[in-house]
Protein backbone atom coordinates (compact mmCIF):
# COMPACT_ATOMS: atom_id res chain seq x y z
CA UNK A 1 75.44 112.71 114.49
CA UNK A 2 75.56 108.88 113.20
CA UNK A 3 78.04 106.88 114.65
CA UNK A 4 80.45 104.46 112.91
CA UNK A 5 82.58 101.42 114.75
CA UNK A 6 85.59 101.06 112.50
CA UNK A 7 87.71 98.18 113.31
CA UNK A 8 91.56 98.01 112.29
CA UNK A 9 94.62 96.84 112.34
CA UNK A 10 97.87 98.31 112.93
CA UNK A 11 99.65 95.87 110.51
CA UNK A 12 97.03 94.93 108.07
CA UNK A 13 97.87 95.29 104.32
CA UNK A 14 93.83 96.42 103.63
CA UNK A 15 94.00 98.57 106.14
CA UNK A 16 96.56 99.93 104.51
CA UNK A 17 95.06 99.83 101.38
CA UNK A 18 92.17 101.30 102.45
CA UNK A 19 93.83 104.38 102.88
CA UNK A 20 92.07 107.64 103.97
CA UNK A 21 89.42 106.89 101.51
CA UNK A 22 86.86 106.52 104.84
CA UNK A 23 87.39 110.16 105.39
CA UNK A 24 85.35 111.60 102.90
CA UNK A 25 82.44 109.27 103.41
CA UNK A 26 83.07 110.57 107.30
CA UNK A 27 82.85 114.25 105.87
CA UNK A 28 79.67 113.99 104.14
CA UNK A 29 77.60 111.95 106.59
CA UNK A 30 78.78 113.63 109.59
CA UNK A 31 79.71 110.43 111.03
CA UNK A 32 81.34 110.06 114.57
CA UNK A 33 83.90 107.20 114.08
CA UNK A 34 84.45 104.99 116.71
CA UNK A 35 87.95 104.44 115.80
CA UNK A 36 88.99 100.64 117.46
CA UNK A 37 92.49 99.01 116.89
CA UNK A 38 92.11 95.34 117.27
CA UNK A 39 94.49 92.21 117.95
CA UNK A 40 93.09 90.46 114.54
CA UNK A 41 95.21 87.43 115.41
CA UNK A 42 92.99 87.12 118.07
CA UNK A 43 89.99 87.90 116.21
CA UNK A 44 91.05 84.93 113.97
CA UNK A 45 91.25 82.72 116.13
CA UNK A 46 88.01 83.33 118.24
CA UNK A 47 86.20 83.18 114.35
CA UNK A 48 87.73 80.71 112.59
CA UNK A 49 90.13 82.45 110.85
CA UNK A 50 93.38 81.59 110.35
CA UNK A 51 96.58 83.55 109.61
CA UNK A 52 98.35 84.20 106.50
CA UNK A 53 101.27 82.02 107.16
CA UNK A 54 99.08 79.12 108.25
CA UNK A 55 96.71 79.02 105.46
CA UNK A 56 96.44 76.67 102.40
CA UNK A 57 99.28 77.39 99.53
CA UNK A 58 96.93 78.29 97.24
CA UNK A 59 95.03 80.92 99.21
CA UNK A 60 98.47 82.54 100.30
CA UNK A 61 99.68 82.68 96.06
CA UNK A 62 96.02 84.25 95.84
CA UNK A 63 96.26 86.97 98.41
CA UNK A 64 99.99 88.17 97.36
CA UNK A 65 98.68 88.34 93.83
CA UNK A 66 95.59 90.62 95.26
CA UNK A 67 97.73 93.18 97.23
CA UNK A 68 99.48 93.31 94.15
CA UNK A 69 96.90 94.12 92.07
CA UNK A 70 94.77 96.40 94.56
CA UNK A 71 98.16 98.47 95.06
CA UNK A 72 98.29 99.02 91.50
CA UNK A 73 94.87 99.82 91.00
CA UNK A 74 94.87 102.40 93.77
CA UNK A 75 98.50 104.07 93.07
CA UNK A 76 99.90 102.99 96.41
CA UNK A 77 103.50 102.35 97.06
CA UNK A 78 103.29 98.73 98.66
CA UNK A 79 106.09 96.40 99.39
CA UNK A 80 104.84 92.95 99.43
CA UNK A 81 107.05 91.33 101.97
CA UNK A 82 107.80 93.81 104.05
CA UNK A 83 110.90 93.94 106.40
CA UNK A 84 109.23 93.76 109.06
CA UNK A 85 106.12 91.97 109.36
CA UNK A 86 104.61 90.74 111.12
CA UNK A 87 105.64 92.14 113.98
CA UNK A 88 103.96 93.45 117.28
CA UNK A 89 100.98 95.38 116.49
CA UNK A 90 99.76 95.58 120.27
CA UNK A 91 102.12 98.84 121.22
CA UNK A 92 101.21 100.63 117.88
CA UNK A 93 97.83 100.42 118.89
CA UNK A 94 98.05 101.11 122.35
CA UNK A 95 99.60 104.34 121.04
CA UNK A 96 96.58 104.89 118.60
CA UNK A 97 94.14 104.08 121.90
CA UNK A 98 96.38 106.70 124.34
CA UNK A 99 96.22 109.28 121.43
CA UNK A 100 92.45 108.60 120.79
CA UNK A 101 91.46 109.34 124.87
CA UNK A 102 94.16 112.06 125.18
CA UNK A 103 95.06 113.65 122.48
CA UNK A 104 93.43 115.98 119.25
CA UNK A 105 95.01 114.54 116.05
CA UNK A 106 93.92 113.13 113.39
CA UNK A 107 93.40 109.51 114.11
CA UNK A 108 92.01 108.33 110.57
CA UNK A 109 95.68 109.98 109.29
CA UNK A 110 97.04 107.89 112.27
CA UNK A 111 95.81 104.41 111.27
CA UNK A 112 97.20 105.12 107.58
CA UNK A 113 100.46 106.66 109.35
CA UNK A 114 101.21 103.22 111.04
CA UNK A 115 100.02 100.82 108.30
CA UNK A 116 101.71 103.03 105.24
CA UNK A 117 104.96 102.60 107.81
CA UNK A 118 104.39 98.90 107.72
CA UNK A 119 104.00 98.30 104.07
CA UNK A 120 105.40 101.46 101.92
CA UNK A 121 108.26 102.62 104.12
CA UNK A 122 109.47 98.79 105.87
CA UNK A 123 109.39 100.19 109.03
CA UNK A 124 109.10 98.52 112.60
CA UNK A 125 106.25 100.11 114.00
CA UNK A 126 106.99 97.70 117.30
CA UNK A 127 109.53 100.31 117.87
CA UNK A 128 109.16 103.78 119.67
CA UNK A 129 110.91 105.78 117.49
CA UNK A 130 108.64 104.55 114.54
CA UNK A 131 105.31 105.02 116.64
CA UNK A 132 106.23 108.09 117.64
CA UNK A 133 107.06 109.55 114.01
CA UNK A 134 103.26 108.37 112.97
CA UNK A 135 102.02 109.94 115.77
CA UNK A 136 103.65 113.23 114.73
CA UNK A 137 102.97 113.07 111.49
CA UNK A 138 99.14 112.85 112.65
CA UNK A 139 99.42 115.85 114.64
CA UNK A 140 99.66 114.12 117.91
CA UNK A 141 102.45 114.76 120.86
CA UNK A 142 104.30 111.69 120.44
CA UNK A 143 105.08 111.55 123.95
CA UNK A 144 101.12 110.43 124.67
CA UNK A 145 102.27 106.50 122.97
CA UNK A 146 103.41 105.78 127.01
CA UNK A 147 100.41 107.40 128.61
CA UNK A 148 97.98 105.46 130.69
CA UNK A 149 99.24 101.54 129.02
CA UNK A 150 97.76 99.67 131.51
CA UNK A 151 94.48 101.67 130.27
CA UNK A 152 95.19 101.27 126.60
CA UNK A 153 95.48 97.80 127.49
CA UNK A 154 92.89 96.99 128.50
CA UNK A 155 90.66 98.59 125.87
CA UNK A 156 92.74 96.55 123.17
CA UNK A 157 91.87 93.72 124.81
CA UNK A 158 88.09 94.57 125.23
CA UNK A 159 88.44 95.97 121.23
CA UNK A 160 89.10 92.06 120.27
CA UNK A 161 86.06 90.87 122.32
CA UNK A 162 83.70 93.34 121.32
CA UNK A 163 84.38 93.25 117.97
CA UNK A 164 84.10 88.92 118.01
CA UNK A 165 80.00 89.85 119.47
CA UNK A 166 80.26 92.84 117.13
CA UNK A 167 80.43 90.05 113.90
CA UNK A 168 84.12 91.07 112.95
CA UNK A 169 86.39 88.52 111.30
CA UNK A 170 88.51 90.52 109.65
CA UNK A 171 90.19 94.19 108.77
CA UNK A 172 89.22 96.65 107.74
CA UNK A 173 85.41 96.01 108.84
CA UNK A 174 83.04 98.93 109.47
CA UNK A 175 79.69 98.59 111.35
CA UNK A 176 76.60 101.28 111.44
CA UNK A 177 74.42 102.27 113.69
CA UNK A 178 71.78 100.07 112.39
CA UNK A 179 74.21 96.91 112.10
CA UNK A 180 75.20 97.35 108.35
CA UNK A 181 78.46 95.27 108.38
CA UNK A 182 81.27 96.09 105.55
CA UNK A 183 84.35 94.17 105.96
CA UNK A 184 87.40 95.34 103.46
CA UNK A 185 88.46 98.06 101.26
CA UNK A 186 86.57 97.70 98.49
CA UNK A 187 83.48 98.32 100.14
CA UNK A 188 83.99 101.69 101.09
CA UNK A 189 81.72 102.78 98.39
CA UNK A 190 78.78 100.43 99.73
CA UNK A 191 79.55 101.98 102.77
CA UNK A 192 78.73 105.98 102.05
CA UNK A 193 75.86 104.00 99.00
CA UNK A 194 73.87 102.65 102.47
CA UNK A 195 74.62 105.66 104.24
CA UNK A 196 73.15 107.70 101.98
CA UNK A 197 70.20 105.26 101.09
CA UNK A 198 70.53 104.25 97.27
CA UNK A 199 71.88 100.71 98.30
């Protein structure tokens, strides 16, 4: 079974955007997806990125006209200043880590489930009651966010390294086995095109 690393982030607007799209690529390859939530102000910072707030005027008009188009273009509810980011994405993920080791959900429906709360629904998903009606929704027992946090932790924290040696700069970014790197959600397609060797 080929593997897949897919990097995310709990409150990134392409992860959002990117939807469950990944799953039928995942379907028809067979892929095992190494599902890893990462800190991506950290991965910023250890790459040269810079966040959203911080960068030039003209790159922040650029990106809010971009959501706004992609949205569109995909059909997908999308608030562009949501109430509340950014916010805390470290015990969303921890949850998404906890349900990953312990539980039998649907994590790709997960990742959507706390990123569509973010930027459709202008929820807090800092909060527990928010995490826990994501993790729900994806089929998992909500009460698995508080299990093991010094262990989901440290696996968050290890997710940001690994995916700085990994080549990762930004979210959504998928890596193969054979170190095909795709970073956003538009290149899904180039994704399952590689996979299935036309591209």
């Amino acid at each position: 079974m080929p593997k897949l690393k897919y990097y995310f982030a709990t409150i990134s607007p392409y992860t959002y955007l990117a939807g469950e799209r990944l799953r039928p690529v995942v379907e028809k390859h067979g892929l095992q997806v190494d599902f890893r939530p990462v800190d991506l102000m950290a991965v910023f910072a250890a790459t040269g990125g810079v966040p959203p707030g911080q960068r030039h005027a003209s790159r922040q008009e650029w990106r809010l006209q971009e959501l706004t188009r992609t949205a569109k273009k995909l059909d997908m509810p999308f608030n562009l200043k949501p109430a509340f980011w950014p916010t805390n994405m470290a015990p969303s993920s921890y949850a998404f880590i906890s349900a990953k080791n312990h539980g039998d959900g649907d994590l790709l429906g997960l990742s959507f489930a706390f990123t569509r709360a973010c930027w459709a629904e202008d929820k807090d998903i800092s909060q527990p009651d928010v995490i826990a009606q994501c993790m729900t929704a994806a089929g998992f027992d909500p009460a698995l966010a508080d299990k093991d946090m010094a262990g989901s932790a440290e696996e968050y924290a290890r997710n940001a390294e690994e995916a700085v040696t990994d080549g990762v700069f930004g979210a959504p970014f998928y890596i193969t086995e054979d170190d095909q790197r795709f970073w956003g959600q538009d290149r899904i397609d180039d994704l399952d095109a590689v996979l299935s060797g036309t591209l």
